[in-house]
PDB file of N, CA and C in Angstrom:
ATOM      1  N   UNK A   1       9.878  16.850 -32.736  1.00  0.00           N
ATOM      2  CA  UNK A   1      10.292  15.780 -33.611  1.00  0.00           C
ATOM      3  C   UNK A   1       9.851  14.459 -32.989  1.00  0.00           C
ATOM      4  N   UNK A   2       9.138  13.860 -33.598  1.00  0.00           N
ATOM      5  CA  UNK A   2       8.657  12.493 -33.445  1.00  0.00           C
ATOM      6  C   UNK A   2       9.271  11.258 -34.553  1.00  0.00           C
ATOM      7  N   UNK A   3       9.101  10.281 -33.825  1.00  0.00           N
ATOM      8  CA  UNK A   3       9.568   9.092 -34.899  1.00  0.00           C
ATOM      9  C   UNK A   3       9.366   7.886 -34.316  1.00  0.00           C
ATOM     10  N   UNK A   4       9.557   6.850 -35.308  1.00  0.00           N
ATOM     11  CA  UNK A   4       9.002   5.694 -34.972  1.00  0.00           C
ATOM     12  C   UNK A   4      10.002   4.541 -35.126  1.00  0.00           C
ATOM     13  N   UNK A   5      10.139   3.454 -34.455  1.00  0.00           N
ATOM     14  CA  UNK A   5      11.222   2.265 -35.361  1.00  0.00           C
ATOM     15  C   UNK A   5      10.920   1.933 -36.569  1.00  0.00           C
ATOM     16  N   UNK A   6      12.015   2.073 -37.088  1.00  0.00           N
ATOM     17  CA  UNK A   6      12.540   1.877 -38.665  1.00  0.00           C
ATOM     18  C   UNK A   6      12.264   3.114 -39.290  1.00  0.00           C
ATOM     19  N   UNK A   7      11.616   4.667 -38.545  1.00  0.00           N
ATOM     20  CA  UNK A   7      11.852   5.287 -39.472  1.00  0.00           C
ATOM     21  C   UNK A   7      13.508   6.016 -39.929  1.00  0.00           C
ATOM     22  N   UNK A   8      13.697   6.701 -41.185  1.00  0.00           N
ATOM     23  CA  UNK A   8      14.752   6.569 -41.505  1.00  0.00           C
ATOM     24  C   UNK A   8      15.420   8.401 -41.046  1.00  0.00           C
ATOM     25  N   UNK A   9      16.454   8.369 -40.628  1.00  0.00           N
ATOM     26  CA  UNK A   9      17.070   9.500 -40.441  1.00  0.00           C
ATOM     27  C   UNK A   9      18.113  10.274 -41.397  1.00  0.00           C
ATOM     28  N   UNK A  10      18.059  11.650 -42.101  1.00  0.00           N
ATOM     29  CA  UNK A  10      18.878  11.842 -42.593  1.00  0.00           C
ATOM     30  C   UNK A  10      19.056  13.288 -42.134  1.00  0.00           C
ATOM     31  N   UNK A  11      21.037  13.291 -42.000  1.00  0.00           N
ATOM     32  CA  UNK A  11      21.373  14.621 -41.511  1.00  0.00           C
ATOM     33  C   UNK A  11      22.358  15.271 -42.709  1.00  0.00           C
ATOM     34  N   UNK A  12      22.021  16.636 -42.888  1.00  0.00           N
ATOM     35  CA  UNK A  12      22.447  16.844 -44.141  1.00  0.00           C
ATOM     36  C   UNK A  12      23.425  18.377 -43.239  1.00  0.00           C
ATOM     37  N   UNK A  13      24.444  18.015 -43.585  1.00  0.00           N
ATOM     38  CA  UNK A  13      25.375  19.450 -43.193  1.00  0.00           C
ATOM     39  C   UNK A  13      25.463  20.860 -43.668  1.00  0.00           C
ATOM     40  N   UNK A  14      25.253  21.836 -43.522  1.00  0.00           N
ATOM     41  CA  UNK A  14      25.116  23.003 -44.755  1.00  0.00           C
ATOM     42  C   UNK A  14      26.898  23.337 -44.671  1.00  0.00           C
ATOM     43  N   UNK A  15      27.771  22.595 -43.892  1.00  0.00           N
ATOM     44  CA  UNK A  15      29.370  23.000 -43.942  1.00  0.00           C
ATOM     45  C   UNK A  15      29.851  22.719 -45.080  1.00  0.00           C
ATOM     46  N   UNK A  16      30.472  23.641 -45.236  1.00  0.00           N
ATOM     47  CA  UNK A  16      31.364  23.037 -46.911  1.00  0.00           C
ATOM     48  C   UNK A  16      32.546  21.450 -46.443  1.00  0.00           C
ATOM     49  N   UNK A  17      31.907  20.808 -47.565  1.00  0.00           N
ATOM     50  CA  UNK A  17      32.837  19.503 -47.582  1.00  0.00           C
ATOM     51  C   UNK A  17      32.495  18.843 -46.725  1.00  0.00           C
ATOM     52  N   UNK A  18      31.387  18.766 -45.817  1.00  0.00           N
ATOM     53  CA  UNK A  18      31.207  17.391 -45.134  1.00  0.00           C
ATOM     54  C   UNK A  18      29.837  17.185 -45.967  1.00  0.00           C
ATOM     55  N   UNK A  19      29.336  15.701 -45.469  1.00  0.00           N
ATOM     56  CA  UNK A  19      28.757  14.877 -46.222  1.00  0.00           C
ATOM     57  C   UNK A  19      27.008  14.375 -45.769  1.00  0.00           C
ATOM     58  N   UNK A  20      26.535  14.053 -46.116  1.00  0.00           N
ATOM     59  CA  UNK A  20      24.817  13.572 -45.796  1.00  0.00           C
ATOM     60  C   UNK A  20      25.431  12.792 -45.158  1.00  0.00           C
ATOM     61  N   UNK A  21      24.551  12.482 -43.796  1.00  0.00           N
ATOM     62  CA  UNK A  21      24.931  11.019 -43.592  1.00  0.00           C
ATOM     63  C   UNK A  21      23.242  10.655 -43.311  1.00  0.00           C
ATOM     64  N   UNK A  22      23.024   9.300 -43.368  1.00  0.00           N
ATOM     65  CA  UNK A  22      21.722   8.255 -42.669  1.00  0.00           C
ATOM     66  C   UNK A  22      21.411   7.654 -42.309  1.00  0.00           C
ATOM     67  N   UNK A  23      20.885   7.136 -41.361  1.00  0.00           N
ATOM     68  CA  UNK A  23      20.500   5.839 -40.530  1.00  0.00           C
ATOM     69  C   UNK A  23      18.780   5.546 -40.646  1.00  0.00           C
ATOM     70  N   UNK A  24      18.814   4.388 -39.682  1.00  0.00           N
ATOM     71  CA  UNK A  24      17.490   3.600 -38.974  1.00  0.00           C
ATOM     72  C   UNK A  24      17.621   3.846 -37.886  1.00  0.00           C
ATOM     73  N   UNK A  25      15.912   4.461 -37.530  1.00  0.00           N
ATOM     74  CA  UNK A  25      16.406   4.311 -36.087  1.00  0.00           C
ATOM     75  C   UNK A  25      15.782   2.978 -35.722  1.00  0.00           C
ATOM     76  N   UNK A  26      16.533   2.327 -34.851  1.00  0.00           N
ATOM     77  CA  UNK A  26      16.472   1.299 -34.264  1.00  0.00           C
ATOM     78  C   UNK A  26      16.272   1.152 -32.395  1.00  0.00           C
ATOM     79  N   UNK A  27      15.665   2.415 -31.947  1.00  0.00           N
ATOM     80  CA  UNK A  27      15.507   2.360 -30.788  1.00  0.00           C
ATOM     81  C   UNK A  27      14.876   3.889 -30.269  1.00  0.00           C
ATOM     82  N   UNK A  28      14.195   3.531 -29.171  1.00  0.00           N
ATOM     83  CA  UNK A  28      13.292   5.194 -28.810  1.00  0.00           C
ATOM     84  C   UNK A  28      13.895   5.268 -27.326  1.00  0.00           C
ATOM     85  N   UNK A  29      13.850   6.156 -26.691  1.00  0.00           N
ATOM     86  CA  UNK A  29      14.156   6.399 -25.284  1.00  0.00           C
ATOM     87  C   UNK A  29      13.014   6.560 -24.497  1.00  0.00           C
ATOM     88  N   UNK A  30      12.211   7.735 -25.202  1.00  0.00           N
ATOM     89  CA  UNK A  30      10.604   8.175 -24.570  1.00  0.00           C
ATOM     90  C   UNK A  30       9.810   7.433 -25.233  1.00  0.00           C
ATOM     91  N   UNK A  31       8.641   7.309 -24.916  1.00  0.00           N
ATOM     92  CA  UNK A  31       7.197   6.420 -25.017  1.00  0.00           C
ATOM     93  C   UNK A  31       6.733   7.214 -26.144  1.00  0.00           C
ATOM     94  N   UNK A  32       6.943   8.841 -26.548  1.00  0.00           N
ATOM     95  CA  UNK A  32       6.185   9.670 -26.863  1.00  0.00           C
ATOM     96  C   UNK A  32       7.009   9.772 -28.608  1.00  0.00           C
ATOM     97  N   UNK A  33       8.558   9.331 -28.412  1.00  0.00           N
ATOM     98  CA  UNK A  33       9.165   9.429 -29.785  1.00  0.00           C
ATOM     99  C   UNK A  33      10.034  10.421 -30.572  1.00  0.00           C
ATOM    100  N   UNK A  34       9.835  11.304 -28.963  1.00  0.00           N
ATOM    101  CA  UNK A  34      11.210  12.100 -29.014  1.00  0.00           C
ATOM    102  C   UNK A  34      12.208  11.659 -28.783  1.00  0.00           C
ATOM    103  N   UNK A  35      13.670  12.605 -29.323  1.00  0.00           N
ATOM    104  CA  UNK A  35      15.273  12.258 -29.241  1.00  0.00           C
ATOM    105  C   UNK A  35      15.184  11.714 -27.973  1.00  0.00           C
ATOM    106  N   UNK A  36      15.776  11.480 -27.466  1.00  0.00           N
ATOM    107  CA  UNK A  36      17.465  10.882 -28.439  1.00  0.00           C
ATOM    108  C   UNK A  36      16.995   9.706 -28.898  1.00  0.00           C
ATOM    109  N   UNK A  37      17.664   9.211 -29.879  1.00  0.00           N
ATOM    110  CA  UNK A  37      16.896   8.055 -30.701  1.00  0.00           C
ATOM    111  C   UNK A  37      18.824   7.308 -30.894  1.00  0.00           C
ATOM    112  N   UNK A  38      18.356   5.558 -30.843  1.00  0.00           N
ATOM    113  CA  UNK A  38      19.663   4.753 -30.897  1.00  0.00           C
ATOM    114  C   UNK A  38      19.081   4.591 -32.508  1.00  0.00           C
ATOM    115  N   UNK A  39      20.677   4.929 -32.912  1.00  0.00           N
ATOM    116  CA  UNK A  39      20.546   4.973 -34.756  1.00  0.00           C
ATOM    117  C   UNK A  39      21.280   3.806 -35.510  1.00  0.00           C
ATOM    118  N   UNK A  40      21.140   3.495 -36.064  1.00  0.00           N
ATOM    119  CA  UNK A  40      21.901   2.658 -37.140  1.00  0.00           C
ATOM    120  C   UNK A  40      22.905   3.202 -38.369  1.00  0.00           C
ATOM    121  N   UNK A  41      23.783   3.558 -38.008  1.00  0.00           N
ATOM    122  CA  UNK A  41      24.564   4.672 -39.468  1.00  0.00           C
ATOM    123  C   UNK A  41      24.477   3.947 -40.806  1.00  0.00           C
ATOM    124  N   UNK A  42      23.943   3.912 -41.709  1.00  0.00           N
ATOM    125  CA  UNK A  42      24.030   3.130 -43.040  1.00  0.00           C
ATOM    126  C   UNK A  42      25.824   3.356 -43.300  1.00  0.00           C
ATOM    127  N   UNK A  43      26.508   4.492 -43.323  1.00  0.00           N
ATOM    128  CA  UNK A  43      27.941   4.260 -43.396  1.00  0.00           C
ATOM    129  C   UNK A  43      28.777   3.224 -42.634  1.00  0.00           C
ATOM    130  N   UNK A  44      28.336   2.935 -41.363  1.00  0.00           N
ATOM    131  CA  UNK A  44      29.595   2.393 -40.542  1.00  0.00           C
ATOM    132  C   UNK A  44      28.715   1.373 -40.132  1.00  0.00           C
ATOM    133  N   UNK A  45      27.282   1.007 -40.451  1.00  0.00           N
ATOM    134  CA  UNK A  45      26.392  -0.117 -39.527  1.00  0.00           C
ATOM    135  C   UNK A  45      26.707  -0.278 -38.229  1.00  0.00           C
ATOM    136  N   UNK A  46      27.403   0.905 -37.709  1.00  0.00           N
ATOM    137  CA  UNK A  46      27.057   0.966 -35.869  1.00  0.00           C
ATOM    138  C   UNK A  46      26.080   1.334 -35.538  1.00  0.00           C
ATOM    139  N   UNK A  47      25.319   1.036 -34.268  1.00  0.00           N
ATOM    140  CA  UNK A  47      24.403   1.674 -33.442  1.00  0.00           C
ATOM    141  C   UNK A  47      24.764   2.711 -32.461  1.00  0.00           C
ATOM    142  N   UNK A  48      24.500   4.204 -32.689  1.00  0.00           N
ATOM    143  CA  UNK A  48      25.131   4.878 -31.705  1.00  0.00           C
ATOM    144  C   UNK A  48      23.572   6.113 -30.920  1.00  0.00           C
ATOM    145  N   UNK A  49      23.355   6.219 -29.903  1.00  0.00           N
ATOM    146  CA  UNK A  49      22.802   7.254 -29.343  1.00  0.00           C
ATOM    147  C   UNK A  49      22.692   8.695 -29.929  1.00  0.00           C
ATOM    148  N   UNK A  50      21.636   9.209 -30.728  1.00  0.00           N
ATOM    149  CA  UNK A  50      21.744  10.521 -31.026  1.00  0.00           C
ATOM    150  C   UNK A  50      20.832  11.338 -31.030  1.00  0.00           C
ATOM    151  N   UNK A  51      21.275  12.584 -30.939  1.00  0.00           N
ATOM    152  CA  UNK A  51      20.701  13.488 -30.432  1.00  0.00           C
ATOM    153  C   UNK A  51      20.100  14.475 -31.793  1.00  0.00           C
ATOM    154  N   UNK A  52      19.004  14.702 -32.570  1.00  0.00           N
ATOM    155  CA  UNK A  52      19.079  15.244 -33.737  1.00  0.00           C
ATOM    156  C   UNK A  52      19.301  16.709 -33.693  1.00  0.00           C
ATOM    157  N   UNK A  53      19.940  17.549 -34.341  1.00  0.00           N
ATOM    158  CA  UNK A  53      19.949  18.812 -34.287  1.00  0.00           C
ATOM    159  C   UNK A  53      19.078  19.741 -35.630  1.00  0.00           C
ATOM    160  N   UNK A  54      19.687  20.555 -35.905  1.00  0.00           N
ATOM    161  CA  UNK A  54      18.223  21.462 -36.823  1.00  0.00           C
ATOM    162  C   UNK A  54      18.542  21.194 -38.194  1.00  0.00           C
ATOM    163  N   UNK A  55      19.371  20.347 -38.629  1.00  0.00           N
ATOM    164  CA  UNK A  55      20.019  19.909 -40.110  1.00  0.00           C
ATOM    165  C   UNK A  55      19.636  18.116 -40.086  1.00  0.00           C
ATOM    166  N   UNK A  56      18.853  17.545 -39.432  1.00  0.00           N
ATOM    167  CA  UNK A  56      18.472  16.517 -38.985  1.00  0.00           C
ATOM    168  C   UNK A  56      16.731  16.324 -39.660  1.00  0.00           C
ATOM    169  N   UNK A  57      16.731  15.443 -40.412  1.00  0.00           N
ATOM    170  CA  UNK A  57      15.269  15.402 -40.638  1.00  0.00           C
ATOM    171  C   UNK A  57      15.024  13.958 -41.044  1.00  0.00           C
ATOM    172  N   UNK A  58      13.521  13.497 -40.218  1.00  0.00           N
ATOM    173  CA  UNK A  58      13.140  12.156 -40.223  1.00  0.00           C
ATOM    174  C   UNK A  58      11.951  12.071 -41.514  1.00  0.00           C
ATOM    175  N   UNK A  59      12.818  10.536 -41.551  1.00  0.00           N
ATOM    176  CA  UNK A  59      11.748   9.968 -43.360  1.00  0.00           C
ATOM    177  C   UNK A  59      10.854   9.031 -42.907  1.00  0.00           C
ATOM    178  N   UNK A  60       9.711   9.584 -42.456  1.00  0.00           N
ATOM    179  CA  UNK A  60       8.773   8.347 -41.937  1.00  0.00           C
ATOM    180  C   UNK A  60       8.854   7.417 -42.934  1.00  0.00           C
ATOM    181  N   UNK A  61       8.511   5.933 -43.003  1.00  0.00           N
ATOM    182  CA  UNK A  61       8.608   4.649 -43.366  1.00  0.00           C
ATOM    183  C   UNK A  61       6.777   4.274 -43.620  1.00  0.00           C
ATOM    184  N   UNK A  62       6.229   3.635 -44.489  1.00  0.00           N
ATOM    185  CA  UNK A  62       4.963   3.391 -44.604  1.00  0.00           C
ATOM    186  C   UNK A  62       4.995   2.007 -43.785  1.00  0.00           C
ATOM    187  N   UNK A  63       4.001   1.540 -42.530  1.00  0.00           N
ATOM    188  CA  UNK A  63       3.624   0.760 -41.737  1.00  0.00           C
ATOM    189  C   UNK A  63       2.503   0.524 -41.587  1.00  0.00           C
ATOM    190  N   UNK A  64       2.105  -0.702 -41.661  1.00  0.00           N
ATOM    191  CA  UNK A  64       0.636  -1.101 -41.510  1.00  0.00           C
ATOM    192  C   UNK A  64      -0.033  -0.570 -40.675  1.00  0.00           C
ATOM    193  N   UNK A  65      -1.614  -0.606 -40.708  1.00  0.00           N
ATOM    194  CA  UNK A  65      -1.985   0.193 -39.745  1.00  0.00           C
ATOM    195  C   UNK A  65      -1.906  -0.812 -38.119  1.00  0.00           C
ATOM    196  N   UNK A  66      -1.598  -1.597 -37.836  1.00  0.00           N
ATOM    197  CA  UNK A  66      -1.290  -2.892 -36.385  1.00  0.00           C
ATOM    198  C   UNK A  66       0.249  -2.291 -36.353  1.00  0.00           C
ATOM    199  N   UNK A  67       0.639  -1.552 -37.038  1.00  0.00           N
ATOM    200  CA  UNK A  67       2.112  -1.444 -36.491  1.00  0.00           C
ATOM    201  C   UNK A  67       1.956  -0.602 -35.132  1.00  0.00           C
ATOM    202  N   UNK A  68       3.018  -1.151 -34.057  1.00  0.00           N
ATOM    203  CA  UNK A  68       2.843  -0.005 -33.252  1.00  0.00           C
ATOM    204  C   UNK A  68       3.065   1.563 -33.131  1.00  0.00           C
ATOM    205  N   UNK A  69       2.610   1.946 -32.610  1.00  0.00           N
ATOM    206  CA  UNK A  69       2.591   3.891 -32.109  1.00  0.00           C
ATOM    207  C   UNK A  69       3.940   4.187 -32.012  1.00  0.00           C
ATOM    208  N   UNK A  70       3.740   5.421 -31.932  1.00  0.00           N
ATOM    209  CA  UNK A  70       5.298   6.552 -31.311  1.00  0.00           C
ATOM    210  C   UNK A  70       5.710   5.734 -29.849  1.00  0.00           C
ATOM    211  N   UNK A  71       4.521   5.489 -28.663  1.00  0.00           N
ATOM    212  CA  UNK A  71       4.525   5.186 -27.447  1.00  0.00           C
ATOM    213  C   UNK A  71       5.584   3.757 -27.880  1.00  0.00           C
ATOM    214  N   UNK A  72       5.729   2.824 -28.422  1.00  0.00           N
ATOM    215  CA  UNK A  72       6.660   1.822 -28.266  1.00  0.00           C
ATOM    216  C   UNK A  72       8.218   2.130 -28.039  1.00  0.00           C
ATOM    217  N   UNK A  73       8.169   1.675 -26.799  1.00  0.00           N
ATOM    218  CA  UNK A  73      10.197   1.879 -26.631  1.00  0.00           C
ATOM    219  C   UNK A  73      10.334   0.408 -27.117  1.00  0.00           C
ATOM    220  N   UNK A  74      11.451   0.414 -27.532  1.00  0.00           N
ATOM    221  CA  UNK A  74      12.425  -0.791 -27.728  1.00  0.00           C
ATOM    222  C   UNK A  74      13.937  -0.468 -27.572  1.00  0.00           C
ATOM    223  N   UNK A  75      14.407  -1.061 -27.302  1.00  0.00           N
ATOM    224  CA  UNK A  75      16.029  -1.146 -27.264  1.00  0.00           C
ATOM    225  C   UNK A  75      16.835  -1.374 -28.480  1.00  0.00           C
ATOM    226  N   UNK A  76      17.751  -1.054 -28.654  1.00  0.00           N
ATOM    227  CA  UNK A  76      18.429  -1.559 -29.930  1.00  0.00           C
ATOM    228  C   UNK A  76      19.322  -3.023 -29.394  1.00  0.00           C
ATOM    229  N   UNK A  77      19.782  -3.627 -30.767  1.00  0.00           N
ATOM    230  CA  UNK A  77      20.214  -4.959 -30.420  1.00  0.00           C
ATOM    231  C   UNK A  77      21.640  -4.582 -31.061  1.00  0.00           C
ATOM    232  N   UNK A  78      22.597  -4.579 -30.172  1.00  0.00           N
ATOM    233  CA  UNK A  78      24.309  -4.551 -30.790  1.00  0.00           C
ATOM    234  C   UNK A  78      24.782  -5.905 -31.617  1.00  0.00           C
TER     235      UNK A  78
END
């Protein structure tokens, strides 16, 4: 799993009665754009550290081609 800033995260539960949830990610750890990725929850607009699991799937975002690579870390801003 790769991803980029601003692409969008959505985790969808197969449990009965819990809910989609989605974010931005707003931060990379590795250069390369693997997890753990700092997220943005569209529910609660916190930034929290996460780890994606196998019900987890990323919505790449269309970016110019000068946008930067997977390789960009950035930090998130609280």
């Amino acid at each position: 799993m790769q991803a980029h800033i601003g692409d969008q995260l959505v985790v969808a539960c197969a449990a009965t009665g819990a809910t989609r949830r989605d974010g931005e990610i707003v931060g990379l750890h590795h250069e390369d754009g693997t997890p753990p990725y700092d997220v943005r929850w569209a529910d609660t607009d916190q930034i929290w550290l996460f780890f994606p699991g196998p019900d987890t799937r990323i919505r790449h975002v269309d970016r110019p081609p000068e946008a930067a690579s997977p390789g960009t870390v950035a930090s998130a801003e609280a």
